[in-house]
C-alpha atoms as a PDB file:
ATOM      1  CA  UNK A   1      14.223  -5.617  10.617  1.00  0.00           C
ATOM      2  CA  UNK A   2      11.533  -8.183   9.717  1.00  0.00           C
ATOM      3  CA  UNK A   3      11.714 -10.733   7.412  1.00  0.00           C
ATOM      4  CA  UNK A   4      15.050 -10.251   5.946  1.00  0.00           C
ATOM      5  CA  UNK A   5      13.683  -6.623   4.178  1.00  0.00           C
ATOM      6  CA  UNK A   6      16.784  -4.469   3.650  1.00  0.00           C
ATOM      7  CA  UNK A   7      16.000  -0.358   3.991  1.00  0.00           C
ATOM      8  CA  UNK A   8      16.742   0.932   0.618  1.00  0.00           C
ATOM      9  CA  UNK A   9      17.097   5.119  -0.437  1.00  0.00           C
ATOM     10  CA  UNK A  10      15.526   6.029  -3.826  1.00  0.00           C
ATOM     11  CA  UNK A  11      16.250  10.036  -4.356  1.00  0.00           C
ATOM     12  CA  UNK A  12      14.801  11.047  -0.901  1.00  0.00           C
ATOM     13  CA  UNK A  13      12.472   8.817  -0.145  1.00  0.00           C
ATOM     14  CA  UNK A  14      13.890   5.422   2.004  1.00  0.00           C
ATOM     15  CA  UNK A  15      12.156   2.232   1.519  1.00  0.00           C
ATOM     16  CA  UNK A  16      10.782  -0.298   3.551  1.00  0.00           C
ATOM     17  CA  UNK A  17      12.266  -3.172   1.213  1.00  0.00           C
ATOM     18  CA  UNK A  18      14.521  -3.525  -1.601  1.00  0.00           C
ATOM     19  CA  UNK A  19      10.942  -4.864  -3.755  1.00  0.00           C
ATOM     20  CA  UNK A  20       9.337  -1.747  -2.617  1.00  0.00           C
ATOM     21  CA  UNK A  21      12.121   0.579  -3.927  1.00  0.00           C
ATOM     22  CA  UNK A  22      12.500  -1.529  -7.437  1.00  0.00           C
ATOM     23  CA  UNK A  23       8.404  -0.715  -7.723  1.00  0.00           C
ATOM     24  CA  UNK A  24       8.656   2.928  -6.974  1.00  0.00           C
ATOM     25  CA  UNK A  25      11.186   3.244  -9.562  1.00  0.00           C
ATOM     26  CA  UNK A  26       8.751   1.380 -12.050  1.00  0.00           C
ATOM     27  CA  UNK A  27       6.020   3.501 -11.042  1.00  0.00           C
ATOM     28  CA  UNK A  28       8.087   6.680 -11.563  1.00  0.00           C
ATOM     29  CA  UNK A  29       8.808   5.613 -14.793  1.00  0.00           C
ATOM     30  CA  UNK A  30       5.022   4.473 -15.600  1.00  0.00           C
ATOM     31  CA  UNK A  31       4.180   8.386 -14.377  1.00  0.00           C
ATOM     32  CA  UNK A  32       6.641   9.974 -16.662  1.00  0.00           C
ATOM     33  CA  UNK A  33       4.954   7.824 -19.676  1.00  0.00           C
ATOM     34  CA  UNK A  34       1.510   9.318 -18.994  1.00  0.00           C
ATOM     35  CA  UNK A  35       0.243   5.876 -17.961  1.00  0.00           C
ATOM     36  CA  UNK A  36      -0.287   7.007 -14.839  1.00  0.00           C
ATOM     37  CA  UNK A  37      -1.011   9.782 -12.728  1.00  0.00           C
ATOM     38  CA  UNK A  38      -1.221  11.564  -9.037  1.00  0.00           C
ATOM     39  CA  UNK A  39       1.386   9.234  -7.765  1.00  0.00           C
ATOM     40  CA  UNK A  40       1.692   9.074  -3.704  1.00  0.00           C
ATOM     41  CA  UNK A  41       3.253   7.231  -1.483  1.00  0.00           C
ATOM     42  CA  UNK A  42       2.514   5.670   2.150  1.00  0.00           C
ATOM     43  CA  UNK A  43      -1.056   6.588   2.295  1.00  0.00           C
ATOM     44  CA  UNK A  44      -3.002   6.010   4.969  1.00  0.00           C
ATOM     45  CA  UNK A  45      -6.890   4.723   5.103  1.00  0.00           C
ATOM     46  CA  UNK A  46      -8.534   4.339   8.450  1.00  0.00           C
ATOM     47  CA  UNK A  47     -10.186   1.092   8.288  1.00  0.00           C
ATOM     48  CA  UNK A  48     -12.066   1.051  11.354  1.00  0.00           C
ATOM     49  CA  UNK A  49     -12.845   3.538  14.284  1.00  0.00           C
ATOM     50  CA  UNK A  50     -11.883   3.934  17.885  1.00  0.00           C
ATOM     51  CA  UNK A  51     -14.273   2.747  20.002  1.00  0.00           C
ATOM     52  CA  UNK A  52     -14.993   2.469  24.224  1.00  0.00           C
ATOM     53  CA  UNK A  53     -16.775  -0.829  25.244  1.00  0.00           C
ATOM     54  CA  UNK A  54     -17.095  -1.835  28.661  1.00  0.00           C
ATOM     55  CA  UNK A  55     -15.160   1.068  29.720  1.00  0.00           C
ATOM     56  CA  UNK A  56     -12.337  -0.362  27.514  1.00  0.00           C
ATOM     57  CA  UNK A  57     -10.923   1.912  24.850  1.00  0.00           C
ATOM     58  CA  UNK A  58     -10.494  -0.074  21.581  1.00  0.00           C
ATOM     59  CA  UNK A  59      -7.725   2.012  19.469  1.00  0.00           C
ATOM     60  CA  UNK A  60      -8.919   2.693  15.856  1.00  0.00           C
ATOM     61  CA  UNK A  61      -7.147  -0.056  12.848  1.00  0.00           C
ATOM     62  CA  UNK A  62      -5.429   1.867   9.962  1.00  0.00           C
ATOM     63  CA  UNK A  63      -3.548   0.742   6.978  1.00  0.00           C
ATOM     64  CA  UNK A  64      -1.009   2.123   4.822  1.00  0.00           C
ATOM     65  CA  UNK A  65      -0.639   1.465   1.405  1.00  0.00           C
ATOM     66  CA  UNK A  66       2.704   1.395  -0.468  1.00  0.00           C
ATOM     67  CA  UNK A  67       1.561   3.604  -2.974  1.00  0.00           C
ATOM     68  CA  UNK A  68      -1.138   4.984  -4.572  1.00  0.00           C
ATOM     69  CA  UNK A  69      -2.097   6.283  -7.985  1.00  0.00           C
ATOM     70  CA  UNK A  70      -4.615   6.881 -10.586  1.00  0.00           C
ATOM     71  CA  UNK A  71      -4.607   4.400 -13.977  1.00  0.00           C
ATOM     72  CA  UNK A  72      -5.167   6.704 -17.365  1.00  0.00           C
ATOM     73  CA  UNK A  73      -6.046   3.695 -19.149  1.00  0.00           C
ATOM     74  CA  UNK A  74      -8.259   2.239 -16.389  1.00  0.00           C
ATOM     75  CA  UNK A  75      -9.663   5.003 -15.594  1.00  0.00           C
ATOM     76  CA  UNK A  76      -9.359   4.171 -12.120  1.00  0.00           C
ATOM     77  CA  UNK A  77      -7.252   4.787  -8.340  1.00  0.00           C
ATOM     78  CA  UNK A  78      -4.957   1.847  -7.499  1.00  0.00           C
ATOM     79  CA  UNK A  79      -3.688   1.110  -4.041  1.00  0.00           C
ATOM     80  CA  UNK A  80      -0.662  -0.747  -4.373  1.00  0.00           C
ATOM     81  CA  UNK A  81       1.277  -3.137  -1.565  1.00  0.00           C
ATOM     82  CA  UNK A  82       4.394  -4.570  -2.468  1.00  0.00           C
ATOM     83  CA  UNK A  83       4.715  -8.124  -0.295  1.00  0.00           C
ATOM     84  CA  UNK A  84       7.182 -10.806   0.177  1.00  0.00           C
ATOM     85  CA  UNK A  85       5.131 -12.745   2.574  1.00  0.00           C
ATOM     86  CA  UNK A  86       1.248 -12.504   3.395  1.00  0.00           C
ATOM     87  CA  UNK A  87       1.335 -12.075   7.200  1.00  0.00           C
ATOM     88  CA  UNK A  88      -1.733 -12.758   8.767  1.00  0.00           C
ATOM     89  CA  UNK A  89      -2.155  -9.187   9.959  1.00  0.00           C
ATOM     90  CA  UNK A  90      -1.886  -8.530   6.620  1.00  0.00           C
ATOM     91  CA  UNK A  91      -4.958 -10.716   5.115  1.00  0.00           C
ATOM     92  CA  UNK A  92      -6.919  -9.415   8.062  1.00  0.00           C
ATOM     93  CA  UNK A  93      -6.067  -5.412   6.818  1.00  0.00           C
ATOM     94  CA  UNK A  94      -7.070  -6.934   3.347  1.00  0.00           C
ATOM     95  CA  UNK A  95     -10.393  -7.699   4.473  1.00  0.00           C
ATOM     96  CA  UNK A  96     -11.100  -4.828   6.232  1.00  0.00           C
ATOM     97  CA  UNK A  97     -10.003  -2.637   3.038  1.00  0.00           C
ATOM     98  CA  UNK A  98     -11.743  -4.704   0.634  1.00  0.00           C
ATOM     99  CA  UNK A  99     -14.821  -3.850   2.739  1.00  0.00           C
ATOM    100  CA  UNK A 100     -14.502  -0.386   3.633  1.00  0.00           C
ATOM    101  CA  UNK A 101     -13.941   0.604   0.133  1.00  0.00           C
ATOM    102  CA  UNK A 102     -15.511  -1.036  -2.337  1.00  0.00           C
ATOM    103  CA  UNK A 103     -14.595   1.814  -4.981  1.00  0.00           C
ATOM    104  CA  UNK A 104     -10.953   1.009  -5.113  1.00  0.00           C
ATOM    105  CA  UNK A 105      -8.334  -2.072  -6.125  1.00  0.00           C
ATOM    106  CA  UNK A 106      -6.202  -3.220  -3.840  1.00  0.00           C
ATOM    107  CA  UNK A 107      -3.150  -4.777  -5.749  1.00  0.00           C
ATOM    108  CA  UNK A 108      -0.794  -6.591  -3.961  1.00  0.00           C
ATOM    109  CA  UNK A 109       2.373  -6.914  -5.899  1.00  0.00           C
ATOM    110  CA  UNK A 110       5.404  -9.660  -5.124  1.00  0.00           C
ATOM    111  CA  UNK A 111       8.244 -10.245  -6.315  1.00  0.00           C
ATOM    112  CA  UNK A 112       7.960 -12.263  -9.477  1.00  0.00           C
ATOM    113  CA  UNK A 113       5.771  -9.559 -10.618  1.00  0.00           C
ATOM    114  CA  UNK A 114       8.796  -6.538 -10.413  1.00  0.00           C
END
């Protein structure tokens, strides 16, 4: 377990984190208002390719957010990471996102914000 994150089970889905869990149930709740929509969770986005240099296979780097969804009012698709701590591994993923897809928000959302 890293970084003190305690598995939590929301109907039948089990969480990474006890912040992850409390933000599904606020998302669930945000769907059944009609604010917003198409709800999914742990989806993944390749953010860069395999590759062979040298002879050397390089495996591909994917990411998967928490959740994602589409905002009525926004008009707009969200991907959503819930985070206790940055990691370093993390801001690099961040980069690569932020890069690779340039048509959606990455939110990262911590705990003072559930």
């Amino acid at each position: 377990m890293k970084y003190n994150n305690k598995k939590t089970q929301v109907n039948a889905y089990v969480f990474d984190s006890a912040l992850e869990a409390k933000r599904y149930k606020q998302l669930e709740l945000m769907q059944r208002a009609g604010k917003i929509s198409n709800l999914r969770l742990q989806v993944l986005f390749l953010l860069q390719e395999s590759f062979v240099k040298n002879g050397k296979t390089y495996r591909k780097i994917e990411y998967i957010a928490d959740f994602v969804y589409y905002d009525n009012k926004l008009k707009k698709t969200i991907v959503e990471d819930t985070k206790g701590i940055k990691t370093d591994v993390f801001k690099i993923k961040q980069k690569l996102f932020e890069k690779k897809y340039l048509y959606l928000e990455l939110k990262i959302i911590t705990k003072d914000e559930v």
